[in-house]
Protein backbone atom coordinates (compact mmCIF):
# COMPACT_ATOMS: atom_id res chain seq x y z
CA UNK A 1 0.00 0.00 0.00
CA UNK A 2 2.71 2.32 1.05
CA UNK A 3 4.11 1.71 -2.57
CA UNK A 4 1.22 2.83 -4.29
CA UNK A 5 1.15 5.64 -2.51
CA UNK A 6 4.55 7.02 -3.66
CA UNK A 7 4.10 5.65 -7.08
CA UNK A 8 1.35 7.65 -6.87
CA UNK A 9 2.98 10.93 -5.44
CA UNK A 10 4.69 11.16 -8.70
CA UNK A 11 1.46 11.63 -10.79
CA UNK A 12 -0.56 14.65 -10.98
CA UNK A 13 -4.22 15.21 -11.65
CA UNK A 14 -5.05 16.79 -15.21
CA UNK A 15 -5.73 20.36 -12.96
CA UNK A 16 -3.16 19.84 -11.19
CA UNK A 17 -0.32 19.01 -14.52
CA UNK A 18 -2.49 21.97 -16.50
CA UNK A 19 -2.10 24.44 -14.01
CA UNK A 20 1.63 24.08 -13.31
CA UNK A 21 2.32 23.95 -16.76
CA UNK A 22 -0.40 27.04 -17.35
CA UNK A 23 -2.18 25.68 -20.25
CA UNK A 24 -5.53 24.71 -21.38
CA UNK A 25 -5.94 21.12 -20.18
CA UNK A 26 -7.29 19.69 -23.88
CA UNK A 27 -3.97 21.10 -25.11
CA UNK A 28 -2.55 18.72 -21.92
CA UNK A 29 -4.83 15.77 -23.52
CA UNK A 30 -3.46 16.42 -26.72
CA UNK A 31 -0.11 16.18 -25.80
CA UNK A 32 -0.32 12.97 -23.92
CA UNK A 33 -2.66 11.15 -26.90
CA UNK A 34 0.36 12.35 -28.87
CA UNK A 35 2.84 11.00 -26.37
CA UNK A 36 4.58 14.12 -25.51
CA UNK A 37 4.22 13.66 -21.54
CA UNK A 38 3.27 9.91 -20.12
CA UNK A 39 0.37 9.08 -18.42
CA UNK A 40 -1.53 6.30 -17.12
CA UNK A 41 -5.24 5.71 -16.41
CA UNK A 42 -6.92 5.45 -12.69
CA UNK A 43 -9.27 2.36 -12.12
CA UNK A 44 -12.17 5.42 -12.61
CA UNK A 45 -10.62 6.36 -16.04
CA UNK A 46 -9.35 9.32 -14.67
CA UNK A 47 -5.78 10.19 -16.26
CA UNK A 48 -2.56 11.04 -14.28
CA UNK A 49 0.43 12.55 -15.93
CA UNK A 50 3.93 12.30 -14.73
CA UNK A 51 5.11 14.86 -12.51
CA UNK A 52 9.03 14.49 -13.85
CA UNK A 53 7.32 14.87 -17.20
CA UNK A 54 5.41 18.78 -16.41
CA UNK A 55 8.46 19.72 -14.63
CA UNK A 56 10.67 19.09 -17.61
CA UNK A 57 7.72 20.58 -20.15
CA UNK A 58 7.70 23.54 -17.51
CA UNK A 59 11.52 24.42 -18.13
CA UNK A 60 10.51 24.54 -22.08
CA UNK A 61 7.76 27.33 -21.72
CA UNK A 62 5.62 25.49 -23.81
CA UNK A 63 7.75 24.65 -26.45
CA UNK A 64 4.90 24.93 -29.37
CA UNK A 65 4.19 27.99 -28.25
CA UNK A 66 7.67 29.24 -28.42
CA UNK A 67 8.46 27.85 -32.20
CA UNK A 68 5.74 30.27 -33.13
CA UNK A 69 7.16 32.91 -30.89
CA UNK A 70 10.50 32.45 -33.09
CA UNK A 71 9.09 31.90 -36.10
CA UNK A 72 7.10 34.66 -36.06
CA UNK A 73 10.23 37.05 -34.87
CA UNK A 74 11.91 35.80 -38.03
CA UNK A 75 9.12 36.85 -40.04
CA UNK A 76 9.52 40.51 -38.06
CA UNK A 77 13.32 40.12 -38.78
CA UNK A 78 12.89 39.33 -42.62
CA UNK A 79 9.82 42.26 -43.24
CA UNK A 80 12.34 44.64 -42.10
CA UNK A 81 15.74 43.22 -44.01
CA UNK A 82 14.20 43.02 -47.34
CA UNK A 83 12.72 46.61 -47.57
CA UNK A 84 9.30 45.80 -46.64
CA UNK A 85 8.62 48.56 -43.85
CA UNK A 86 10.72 50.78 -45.97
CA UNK A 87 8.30 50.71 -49.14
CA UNK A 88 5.26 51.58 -46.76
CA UNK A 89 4.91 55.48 -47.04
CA UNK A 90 3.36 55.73 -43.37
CA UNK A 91 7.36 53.95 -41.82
CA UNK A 92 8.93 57.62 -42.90
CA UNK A 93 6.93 59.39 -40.09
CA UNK A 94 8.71 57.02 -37.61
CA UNK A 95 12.06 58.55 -36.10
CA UNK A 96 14.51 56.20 -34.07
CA UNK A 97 12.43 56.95 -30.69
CA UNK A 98 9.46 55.90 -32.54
CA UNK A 99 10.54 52.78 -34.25
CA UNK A 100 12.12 51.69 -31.24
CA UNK A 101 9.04 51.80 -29.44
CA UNK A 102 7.16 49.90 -32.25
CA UNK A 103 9.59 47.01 -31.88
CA UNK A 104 9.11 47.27 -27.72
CA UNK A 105 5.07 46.54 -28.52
CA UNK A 106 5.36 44.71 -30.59
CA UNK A 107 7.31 42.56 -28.41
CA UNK A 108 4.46 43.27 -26.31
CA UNK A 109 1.73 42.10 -28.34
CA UNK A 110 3.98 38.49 -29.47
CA UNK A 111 4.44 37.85 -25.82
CA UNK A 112 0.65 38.53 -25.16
CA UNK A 113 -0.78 36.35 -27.69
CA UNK A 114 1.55 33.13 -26.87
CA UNK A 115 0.29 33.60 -23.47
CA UNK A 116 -3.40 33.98 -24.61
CA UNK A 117 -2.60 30.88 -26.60
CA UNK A 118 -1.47 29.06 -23.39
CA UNK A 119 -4.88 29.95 -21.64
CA UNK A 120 -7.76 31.10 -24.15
CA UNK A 121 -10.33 30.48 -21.55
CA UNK A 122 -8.48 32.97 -19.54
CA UNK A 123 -10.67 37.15 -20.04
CA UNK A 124 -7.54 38.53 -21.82
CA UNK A 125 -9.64 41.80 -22.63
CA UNK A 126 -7.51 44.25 -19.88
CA UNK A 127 -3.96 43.44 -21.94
CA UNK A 128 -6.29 43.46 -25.41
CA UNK A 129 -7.36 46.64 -24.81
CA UNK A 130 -3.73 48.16 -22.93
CA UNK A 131 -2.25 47.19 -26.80
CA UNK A 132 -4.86 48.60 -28.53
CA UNK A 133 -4.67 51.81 -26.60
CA UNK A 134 -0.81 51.71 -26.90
CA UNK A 135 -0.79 51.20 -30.83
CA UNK A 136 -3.38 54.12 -30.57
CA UNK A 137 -1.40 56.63 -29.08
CA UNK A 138 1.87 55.49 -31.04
CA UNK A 139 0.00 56.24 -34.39
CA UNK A 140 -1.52 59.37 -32.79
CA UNK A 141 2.01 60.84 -31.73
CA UNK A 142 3.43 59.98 -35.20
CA UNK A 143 0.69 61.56 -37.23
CA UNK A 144 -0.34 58.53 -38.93
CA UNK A 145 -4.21 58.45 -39.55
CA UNK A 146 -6.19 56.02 -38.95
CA UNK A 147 -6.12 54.33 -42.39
CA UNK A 148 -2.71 54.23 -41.81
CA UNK A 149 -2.53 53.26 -38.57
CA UNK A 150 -4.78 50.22 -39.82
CA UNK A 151 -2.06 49.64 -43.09
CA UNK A 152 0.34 49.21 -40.17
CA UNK A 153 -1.36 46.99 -38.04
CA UNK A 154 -2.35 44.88 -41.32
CA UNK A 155 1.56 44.64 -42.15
CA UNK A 156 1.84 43.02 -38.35
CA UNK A 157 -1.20 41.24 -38.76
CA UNK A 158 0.25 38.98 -42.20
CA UNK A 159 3.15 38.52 -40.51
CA UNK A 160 1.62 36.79 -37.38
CA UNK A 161 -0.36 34.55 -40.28
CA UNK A 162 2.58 34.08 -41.82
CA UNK A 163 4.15 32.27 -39.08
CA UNK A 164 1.20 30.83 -38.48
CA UNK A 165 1.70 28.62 -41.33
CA UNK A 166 5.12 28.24 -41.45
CA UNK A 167 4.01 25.94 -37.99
CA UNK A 168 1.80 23.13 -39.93
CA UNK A 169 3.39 20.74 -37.41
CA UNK A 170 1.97 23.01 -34.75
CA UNK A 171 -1.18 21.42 -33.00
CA UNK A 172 -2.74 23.81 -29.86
CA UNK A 173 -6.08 22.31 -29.70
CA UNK A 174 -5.47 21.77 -33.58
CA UNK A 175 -4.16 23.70 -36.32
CA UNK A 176 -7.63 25.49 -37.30
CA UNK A 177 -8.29 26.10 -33.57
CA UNK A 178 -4.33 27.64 -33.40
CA UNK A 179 -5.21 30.05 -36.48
CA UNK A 180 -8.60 30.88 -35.36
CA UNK A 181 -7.73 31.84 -32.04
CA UNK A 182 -4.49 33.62 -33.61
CA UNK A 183 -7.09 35.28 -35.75
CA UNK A 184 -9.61 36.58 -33.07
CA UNK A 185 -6.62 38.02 -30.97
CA UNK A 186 -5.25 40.13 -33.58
CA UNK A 187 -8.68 41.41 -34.67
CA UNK A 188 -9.57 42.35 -31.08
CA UNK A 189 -6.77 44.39 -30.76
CA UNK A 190 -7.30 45.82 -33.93
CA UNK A 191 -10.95 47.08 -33.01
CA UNK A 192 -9.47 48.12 -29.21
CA UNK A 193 -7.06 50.31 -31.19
CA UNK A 194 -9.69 51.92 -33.91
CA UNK A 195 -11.49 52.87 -30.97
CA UNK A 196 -8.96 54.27 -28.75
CA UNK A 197 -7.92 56.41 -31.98
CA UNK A 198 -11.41 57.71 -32.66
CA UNK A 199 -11.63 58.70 -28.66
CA UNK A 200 -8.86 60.69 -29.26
CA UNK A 201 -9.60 62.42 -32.17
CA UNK A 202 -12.63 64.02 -30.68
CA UNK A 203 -10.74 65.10 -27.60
């Protein structure tokens, strides 16, 4: 008996492995049908995942979640080597101070969305609307106008998709689920930023 109970010591609950690792616990399921973490099955059907396993998994930061986080700072990387930003007539209002504070949100807004991918059921609405009021004010202090401000986002926006595909391999709840969630974040913030713009035009 004593056995079982330390065997069992080393197992965790599905809450329990979820919360430690801070993800959604179907992503958790999905990993173990897939044989990224082991588990075995109570006599009740209940599953238990291996504590060794979620500490190890902890140390990698979700390790899906931070492919896309590089791939998509590649994509950032390889928009602004090749000319992209350059060709886009709203980048000359951005000085040094400006562009550097561009890169810090957008930063910002990559390390947002991998956590909202970690935990969609979580309300993410307080650091939606934070961006949107920070890419706001950016455009406002820059002069872009709100078209513009939109082009920019858009630019942003492709790359994020971009990424998004580059990751086929990538399964967060599934690949549609992964883009469709990708797809709702960046809107949100996109809406959260027309309307902190328009607030501040008629002030």
């Amino acid at each position: 008996m004593r056995g079982l109970e330390s065997q069992a010591a080393g197992w965790l609950s599905i809450t329990e492995a979820s919360k430690r690792l801070n993800i959604h616990p179907a992503t958790l399921r999905d990993w173990s049908d897939r044989g990224k973490i082991r588990t075995f099955r109570t006599p009740g059907g209940h599953r238990r995942f291996s504590g060794g396993d979620v500490d190890a998994l902890a140390t990698e930061a979700a390790p899906e979640l931070a492919l896309f986080m590089n791939a998509l700072v590649g994509q950032a990387r390889l928009a602004t080597s090749a000319g992209k930003l350059a060709n886009e007539s709203w980048y000359a209002r951005f000085d040094d101070a400006a562009k550097q504070r561009q890169r810090e949100l957008g930063h910002d807004l990559m390390r947002v969305l991998v956590a909202y991918l970690g935990d969609n059921d979580k309300d993410w609405s307080g650091e939606v609307q934070e961006l949107g009021d920070r890419y706001a004010k950016l455009a406002h202090d820059v002069g872009l106008s709100l078209g513009d401000a939109m082009r920019a986002f858009h630019l942003f926006d492709g790359l994020v998709h971009s990424s998004a595909k580059q990751l086929s391999a990538v399964q967060v709840g599934g690949l549609a689920d992964f883009e469709r969630h990708v797809g709702w974040f960046l809107n949100e913030v996109r809406v959260a930023m027309v309307e902190s713009y328009s607030e501040a035009a008629k002030g």
